[in-house]
N, C-alpha and C. Protein backbone atom coordinates (compact mmCIF):
# COMPACT_ATOMS: atom_id res chain seq x y z
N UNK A 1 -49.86 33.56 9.50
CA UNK A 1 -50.10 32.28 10.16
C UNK A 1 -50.51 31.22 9.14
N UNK A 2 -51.47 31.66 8.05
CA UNK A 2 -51.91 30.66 7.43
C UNK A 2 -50.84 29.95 6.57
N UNK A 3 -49.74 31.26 5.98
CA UNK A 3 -48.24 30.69 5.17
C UNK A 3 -47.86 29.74 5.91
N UNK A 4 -47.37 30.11 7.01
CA UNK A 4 -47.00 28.65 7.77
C UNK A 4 -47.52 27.64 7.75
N UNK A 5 -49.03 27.25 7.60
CA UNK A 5 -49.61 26.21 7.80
C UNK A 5 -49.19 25.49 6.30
N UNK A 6 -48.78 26.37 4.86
CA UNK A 6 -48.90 25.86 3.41
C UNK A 6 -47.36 25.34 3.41
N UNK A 7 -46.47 25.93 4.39
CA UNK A 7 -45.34 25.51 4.04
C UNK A 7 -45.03 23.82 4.99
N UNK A 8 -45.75 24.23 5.88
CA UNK A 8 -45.78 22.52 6.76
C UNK A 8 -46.51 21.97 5.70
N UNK A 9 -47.60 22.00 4.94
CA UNK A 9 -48.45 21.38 4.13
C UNK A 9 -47.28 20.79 3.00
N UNK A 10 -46.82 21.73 2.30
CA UNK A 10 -45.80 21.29 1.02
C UNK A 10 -44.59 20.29 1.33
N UNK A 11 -44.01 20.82 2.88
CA UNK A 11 -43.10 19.89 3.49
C UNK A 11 -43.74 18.81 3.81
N UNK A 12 -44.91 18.44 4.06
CA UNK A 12 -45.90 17.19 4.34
C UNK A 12 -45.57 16.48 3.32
N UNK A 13 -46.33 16.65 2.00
CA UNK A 13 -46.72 16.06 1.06
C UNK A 13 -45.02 15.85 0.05
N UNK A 14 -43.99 17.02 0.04
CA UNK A 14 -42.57 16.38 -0.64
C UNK A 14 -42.31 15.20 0.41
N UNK A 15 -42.39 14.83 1.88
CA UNK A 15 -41.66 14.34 2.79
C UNK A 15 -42.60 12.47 2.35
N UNK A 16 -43.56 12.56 2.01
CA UNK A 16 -44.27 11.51 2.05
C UNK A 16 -43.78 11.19 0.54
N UNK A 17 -44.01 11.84 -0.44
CA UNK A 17 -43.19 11.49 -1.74
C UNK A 17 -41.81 10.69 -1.72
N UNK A 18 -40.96 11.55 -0.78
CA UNK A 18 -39.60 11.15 -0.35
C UNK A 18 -39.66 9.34 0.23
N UNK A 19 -40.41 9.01 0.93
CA UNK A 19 -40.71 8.21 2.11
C UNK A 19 -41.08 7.22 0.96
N UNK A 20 -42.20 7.36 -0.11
CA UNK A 20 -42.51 6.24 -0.57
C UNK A 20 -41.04 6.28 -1.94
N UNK A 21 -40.77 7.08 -2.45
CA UNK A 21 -39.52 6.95 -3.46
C UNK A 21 -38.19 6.04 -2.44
N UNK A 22 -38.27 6.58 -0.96
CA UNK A 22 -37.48 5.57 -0.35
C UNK A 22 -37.67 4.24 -0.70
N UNK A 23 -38.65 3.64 0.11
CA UNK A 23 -39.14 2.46 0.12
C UNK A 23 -39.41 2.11 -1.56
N UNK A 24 -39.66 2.76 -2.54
CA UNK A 24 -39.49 2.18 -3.89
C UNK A 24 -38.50 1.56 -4.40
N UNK A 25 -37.04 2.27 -3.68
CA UNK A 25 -35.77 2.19 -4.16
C UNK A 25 -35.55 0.95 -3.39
N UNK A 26 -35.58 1.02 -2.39
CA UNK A 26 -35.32 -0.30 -0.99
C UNK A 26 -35.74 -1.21 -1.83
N UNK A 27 -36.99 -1.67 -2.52
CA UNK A 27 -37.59 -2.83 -3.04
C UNK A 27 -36.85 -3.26 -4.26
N UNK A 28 -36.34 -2.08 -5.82
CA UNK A 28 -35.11 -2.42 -6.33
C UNK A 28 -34.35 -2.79 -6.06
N UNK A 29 -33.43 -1.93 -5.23
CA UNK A 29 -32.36 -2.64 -4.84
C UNK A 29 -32.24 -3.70 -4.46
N UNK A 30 -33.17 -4.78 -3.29
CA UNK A 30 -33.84 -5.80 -3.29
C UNK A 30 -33.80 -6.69 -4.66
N UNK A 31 -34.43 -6.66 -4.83
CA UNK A 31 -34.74 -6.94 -6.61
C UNK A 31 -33.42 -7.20 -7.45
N UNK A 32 -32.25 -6.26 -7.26
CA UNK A 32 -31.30 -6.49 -7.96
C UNK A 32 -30.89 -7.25 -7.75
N UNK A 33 -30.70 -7.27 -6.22
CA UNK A 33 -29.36 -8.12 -5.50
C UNK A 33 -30.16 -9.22 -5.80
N UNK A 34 -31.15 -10.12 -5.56
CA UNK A 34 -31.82 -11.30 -5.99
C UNK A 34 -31.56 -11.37 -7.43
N UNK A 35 -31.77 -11.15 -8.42
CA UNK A 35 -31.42 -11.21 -10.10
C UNK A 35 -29.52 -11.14 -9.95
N UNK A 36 -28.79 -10.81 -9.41
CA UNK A 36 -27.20 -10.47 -9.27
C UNK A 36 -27.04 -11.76 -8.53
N UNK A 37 -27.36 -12.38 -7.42
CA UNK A 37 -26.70 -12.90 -6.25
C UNK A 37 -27.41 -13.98 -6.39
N UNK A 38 -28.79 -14.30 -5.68
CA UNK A 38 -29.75 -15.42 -5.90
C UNK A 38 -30.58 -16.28 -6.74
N UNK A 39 -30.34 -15.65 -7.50
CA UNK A 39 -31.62 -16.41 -8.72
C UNK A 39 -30.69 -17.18 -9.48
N UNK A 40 -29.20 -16.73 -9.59
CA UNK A 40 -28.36 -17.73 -9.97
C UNK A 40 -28.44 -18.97 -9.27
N UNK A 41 -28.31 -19.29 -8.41
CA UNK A 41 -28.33 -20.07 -7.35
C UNK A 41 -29.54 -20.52 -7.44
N UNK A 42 -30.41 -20.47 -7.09
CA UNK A 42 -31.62 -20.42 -7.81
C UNK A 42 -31.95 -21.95 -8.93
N UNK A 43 -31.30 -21.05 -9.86
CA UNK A 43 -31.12 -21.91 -11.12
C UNK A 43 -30.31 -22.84 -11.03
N UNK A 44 -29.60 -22.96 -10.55
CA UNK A 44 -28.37 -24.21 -10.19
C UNK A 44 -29.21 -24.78 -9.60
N UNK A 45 -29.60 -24.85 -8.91
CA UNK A 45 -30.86 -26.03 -8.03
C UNK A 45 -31.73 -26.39 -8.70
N UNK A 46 -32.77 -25.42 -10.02
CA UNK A 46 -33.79 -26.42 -10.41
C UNK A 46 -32.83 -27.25 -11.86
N UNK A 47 -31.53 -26.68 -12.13
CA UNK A 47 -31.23 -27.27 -13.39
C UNK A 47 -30.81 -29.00 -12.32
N UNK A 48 -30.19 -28.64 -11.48
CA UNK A 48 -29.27 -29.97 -10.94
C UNK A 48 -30.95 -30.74 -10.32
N UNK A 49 -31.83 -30.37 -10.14
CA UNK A 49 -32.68 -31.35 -9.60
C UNK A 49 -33.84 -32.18 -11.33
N UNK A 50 -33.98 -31.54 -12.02
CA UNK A 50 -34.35 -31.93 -13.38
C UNK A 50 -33.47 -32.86 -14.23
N UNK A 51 -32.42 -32.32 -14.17
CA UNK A 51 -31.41 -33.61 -14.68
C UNK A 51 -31.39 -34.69 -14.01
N UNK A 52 -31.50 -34.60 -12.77
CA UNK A 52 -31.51 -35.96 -12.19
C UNK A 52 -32.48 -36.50 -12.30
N UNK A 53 -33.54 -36.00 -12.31
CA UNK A 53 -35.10 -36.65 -12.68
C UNK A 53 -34.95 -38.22 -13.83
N UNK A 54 -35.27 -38.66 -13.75
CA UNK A 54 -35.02 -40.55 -15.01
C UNK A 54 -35.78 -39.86 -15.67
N UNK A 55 -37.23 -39.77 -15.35
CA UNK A 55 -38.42 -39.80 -16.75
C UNK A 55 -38.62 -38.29 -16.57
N UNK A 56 -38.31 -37.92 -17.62
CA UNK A 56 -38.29 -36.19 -18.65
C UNK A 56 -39.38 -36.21 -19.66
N UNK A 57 -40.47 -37.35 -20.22
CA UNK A 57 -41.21 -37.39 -20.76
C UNK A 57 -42.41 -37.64 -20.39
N UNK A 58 -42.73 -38.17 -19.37
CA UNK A 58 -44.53 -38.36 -19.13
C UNK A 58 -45.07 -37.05 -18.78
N UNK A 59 -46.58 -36.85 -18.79
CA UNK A 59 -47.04 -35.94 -17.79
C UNK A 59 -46.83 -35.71 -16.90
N UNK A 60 -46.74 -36.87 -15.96
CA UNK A 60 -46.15 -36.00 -14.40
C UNK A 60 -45.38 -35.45 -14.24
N UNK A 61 -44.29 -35.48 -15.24
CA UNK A 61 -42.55 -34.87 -15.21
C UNK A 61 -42.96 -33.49 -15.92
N UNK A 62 -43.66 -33.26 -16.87
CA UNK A 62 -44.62 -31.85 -17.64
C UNK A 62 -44.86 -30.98 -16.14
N UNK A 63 -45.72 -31.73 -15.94
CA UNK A 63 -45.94 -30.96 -14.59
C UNK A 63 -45.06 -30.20 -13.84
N UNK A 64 -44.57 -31.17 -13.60
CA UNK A 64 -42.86 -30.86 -12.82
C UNK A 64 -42.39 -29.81 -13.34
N UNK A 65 -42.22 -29.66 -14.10
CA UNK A 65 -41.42 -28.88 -15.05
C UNK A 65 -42.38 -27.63 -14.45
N UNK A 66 -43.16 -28.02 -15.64
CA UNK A 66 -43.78 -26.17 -15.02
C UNK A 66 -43.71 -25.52 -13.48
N UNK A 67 -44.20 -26.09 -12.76
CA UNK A 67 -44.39 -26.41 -11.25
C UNK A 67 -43.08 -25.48 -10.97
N UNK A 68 -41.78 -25.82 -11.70
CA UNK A 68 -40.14 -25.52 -11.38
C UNK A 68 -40.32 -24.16 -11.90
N UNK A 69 -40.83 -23.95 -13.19
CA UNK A 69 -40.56 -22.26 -13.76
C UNK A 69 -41.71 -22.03 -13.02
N UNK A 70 -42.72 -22.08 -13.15
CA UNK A 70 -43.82 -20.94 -12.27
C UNK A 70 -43.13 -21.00 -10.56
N UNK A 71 -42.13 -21.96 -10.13
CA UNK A 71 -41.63 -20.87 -8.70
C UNK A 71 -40.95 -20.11 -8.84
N UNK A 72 -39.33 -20.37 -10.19
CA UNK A 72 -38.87 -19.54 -10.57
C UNK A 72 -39.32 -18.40 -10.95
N UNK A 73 -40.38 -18.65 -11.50
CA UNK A 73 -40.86 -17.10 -12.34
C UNK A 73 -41.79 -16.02 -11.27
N UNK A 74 -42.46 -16.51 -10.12
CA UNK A 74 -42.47 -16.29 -8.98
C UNK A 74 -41.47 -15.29 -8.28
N UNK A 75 -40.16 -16.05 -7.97
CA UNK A 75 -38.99 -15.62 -7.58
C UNK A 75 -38.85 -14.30 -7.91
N UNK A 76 -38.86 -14.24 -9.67
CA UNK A 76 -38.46 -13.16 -10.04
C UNK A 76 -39.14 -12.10 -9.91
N UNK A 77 -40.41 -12.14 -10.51
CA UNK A 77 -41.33 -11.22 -10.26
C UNK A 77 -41.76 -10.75 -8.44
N UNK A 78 -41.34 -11.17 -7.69
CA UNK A 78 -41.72 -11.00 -6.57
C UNK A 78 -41.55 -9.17 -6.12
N UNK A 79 -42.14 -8.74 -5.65
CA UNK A 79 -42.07 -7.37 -5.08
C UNK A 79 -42.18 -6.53 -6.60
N UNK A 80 -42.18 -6.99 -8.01
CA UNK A 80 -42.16 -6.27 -8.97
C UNK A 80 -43.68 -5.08 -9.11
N UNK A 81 -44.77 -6.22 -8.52
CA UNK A 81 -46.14 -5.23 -8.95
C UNK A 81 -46.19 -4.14 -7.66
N UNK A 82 -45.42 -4.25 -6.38
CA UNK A 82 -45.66 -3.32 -5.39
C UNK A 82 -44.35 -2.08 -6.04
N UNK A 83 -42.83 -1.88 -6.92
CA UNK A 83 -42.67 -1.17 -7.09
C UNK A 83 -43.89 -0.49 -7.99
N UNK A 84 -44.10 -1.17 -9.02
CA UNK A 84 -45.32 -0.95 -10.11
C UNK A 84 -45.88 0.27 -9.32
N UNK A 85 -46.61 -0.44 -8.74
CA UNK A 85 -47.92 0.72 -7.99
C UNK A 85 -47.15 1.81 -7.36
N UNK A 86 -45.93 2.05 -6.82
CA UNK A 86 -45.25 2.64 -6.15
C UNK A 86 -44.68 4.08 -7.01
N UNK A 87 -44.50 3.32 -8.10
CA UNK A 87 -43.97 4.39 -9.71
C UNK A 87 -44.92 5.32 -9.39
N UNK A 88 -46.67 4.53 -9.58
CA UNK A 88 -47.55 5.11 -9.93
C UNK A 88 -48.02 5.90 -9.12
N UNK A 89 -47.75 5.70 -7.84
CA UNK A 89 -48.48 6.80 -6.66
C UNK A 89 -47.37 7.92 -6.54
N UNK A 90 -46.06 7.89 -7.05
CA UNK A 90 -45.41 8.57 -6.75
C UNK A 90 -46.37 10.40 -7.42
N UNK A 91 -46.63 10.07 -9.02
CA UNK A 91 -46.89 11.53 -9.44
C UNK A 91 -48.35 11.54 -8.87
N UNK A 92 -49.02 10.77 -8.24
CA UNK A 92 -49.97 11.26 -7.67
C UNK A 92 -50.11 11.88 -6.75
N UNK A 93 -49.59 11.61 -5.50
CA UNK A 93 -48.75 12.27 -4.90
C UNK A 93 -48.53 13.57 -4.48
N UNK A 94 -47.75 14.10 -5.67
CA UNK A 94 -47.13 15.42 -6.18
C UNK A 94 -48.45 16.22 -6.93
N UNK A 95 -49.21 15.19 -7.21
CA UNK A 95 -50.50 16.02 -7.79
C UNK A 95 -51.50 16.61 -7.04
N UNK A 96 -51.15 15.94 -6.04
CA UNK A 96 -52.00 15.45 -4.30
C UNK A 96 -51.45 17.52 -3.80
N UNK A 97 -50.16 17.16 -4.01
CA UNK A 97 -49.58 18.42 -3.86
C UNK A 97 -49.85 20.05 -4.02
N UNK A 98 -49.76 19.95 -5.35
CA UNK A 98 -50.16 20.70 -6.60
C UNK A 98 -51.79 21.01 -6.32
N UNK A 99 -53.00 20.45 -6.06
CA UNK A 99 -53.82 21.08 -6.15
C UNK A 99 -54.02 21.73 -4.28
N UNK A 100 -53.45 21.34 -3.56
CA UNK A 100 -53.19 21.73 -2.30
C UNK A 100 -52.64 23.25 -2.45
N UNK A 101 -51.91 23.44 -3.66
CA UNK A 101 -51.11 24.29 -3.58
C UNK A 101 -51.94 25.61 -4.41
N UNK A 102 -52.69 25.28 -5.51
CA UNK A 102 -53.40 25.95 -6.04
C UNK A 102 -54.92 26.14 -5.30
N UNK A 103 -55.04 25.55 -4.54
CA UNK A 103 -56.21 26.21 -3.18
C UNK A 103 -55.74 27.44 -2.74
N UNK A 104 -54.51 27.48 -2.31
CA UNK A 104 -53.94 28.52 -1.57
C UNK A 104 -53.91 29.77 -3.17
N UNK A 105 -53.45 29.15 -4.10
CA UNK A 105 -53.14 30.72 -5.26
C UNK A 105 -54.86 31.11 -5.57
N UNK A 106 -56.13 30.49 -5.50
CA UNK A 106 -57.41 30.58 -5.23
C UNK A 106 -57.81 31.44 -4.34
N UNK A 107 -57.28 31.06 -2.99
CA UNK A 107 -57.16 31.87 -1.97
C UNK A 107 -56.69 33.50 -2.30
N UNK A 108 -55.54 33.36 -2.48
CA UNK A 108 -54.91 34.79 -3.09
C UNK A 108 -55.99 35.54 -3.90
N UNK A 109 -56.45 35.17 -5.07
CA UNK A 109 -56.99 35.98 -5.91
C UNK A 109 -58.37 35.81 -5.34
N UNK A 110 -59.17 35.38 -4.00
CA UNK A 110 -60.10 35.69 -4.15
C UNK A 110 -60.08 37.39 -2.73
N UNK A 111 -59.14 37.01 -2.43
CA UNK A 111 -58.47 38.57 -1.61
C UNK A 111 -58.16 39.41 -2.04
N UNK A 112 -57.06 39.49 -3.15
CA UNK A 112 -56.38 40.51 -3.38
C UNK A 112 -57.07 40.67 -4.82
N UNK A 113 -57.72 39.78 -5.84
CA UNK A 113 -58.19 39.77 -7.10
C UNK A 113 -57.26 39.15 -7.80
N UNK A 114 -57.88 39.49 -9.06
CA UNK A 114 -56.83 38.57 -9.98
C UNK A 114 -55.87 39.25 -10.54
N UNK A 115 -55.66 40.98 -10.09
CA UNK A 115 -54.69 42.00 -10.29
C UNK A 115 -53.89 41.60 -9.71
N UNK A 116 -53.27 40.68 -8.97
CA UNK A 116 -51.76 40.67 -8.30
C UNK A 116 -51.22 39.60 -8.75
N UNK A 117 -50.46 39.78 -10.22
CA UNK A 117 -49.32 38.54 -10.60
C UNK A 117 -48.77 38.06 -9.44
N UNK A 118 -47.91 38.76 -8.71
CA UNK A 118 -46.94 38.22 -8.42
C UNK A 118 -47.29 37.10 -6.85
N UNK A 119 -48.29 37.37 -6.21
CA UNK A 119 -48.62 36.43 -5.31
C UNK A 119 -49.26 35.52 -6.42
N UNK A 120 -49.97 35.45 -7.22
CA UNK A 120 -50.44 34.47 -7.62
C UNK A 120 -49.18 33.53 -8.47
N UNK A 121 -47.92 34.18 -8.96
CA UNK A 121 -47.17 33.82 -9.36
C UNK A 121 -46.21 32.74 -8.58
N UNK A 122 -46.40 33.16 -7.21
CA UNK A 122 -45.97 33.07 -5.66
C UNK A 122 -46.45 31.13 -5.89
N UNK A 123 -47.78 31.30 -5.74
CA UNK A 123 -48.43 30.51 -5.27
C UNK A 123 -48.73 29.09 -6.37
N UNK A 124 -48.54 29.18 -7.51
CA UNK A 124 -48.21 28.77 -8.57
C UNK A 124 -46.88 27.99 -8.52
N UNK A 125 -46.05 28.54 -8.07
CA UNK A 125 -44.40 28.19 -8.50
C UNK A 125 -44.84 26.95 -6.89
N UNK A 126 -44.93 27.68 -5.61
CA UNK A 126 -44.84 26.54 -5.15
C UNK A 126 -45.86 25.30 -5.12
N UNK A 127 -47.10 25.47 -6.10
CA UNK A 127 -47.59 24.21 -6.12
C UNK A 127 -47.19 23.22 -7.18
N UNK A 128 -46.42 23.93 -7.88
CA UNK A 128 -45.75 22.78 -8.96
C UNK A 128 -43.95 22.29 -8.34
N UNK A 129 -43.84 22.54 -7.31
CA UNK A 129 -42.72 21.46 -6.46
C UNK A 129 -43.04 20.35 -5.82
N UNK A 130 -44.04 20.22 -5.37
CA UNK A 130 -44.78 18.66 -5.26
C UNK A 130 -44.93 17.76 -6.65
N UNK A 131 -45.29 18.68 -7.55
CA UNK A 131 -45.86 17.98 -8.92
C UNK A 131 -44.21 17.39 -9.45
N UNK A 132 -43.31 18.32 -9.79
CA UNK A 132 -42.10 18.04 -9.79
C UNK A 132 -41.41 17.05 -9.32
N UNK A 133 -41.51 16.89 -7.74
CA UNK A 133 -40.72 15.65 -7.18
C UNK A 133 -41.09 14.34 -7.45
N UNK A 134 -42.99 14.48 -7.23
CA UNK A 134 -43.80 13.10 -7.72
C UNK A 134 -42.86 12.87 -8.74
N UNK A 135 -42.88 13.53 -10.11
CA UNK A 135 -42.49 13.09 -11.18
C UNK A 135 -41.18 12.61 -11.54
N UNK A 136 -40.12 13.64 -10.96
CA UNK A 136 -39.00 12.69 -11.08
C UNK A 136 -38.73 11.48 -10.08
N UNK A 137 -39.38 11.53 -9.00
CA UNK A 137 -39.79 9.99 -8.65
C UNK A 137 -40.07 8.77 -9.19
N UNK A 138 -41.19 9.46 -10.06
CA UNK A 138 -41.84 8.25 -10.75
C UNK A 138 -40.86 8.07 -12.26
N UNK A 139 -40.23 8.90 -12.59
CA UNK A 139 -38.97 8.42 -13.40
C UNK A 139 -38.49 7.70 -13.19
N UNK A 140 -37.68 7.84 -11.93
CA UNK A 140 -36.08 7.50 -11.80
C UNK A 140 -36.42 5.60 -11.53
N UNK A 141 -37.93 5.55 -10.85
CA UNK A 141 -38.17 3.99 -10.98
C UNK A 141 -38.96 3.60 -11.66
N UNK A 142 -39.18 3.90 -12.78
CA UNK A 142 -39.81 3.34 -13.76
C UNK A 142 -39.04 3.00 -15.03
N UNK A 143 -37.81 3.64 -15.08
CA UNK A 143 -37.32 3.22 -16.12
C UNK A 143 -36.39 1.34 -15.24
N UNK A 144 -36.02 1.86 -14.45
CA UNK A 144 -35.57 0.17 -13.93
C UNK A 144 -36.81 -0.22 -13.56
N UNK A 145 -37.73 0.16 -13.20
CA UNK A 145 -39.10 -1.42 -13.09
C UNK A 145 -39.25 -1.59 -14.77
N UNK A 146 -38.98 -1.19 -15.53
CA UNK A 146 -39.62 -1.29 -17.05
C UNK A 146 -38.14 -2.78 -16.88
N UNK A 147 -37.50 -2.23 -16.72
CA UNK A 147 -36.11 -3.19 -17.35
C UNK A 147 -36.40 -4.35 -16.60
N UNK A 148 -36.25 -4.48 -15.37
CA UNK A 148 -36.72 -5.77 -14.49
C UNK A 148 -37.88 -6.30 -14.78
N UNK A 149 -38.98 -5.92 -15.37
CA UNK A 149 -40.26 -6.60 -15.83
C UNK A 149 -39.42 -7.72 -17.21
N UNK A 150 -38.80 -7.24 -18.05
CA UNK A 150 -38.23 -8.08 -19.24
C UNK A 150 -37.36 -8.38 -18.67
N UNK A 151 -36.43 -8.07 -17.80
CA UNK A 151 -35.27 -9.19 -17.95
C UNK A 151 -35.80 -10.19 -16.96
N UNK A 152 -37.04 -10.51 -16.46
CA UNK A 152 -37.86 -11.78 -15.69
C UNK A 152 -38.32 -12.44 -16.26
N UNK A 153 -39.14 -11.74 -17.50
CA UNK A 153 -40.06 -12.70 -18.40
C UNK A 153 -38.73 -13.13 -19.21
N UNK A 154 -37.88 -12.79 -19.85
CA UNK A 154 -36.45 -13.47 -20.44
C UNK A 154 -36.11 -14.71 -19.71
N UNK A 155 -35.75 -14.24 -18.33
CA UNK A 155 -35.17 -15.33 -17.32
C UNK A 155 -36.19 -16.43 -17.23
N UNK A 156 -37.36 -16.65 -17.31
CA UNK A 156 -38.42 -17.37 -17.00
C UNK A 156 -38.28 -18.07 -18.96
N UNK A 157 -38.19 -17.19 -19.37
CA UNK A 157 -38.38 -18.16 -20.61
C UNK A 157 -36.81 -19.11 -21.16
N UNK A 158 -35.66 -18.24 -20.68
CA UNK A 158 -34.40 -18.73 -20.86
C UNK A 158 -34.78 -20.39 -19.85
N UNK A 159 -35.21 -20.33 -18.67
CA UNK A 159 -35.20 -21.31 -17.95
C UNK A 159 -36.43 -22.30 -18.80
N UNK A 160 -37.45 -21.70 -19.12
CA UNK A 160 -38.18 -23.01 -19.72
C UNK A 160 -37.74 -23.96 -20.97
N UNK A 161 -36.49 -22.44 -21.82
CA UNK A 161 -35.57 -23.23 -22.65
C UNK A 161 -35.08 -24.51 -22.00
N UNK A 162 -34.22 -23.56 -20.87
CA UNK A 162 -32.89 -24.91 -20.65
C UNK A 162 -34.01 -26.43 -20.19
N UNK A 163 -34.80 -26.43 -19.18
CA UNK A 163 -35.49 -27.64 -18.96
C UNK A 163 -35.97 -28.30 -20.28
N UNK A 164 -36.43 -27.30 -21.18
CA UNK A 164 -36.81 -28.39 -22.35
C UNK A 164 -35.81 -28.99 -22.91
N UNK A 165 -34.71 -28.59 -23.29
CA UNK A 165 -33.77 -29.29 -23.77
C UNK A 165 -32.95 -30.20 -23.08
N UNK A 166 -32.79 -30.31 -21.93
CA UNK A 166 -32.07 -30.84 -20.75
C UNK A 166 -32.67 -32.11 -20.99
């Protein structure tokens, strides 16, 4: 009876891993299609509204200016610090897992002793499949949140180029 309760437990904790690696990916993909589709567009609007501007030199137009990249730069970064944290809870997670799982190989050896490899071997193997999934979770979006963090601060600085020179 109690196996059953560790295997709903492990299916708990991969299923919630799964759930937030969902919703991690949902927010990339998000993310892309805005950097692919919108932010171009985007930029066509603050370049065509700055050129038209007469005075490009006083303070108030300084202002302006910035005012234009900090929404842009806004834009970009938007939803970036919730994958962030999302990377990060992923191997926690799985760690969340993992010591769930080594309660139970605890369990074992305080029954049977610490003479029985192979349940404890048992119990071992499945608490490092939570630890596992966290982690390639927290891979598979961290190497694109790493890339989307620079190609924003790029885009934000490419744009403070073009206004200065414009």
């Amino acid at each position: 009876m109690l196996d059953g309760f560790a295997d709903i437990r492990d299916l708990l904790v991969v299923t919630v891993i799964m759930l937030v690696t969902l919703a991690m990916w949902t927010m990339i993909v998000e993310r892309l299609w805005y950097f692919r589709r919108l932010h171009p567009l985007e930029i066509e609007g603050v370049m065509a509204a700055w050129k038209s501007r007469a005075d490009k030199g006083s303070w108030s137009s300084h202002q302006i200016r910035r005012k234009m990249i900090s929404e842009v730069r806004a834009g970009l970064e938007r939803s970036l610090p919730l994958v962030r944290a999302l990377v990060a809870l992923c191997p926690l997670l799985g760690l969340l897992g993992t010591v769930t799982g080594m309660i139970e190989v605890f369990d074992v050896m305080a029954i049977a002793g610490s003479g029985n490899p192979r349940a404890m071997a048992a119990g071992v193997s499945r608490a490092t499949i939570p630890t596992m999934a966290g982690m390639v979770a927290a891979l598979s979006g961290l190497v694109v949140s790493m890339r989307m963090d620079r190609w924003a601060a790029a885009e934000s600085e490419r744009l403070a180029d073009a206004l200065t020179g414009a």
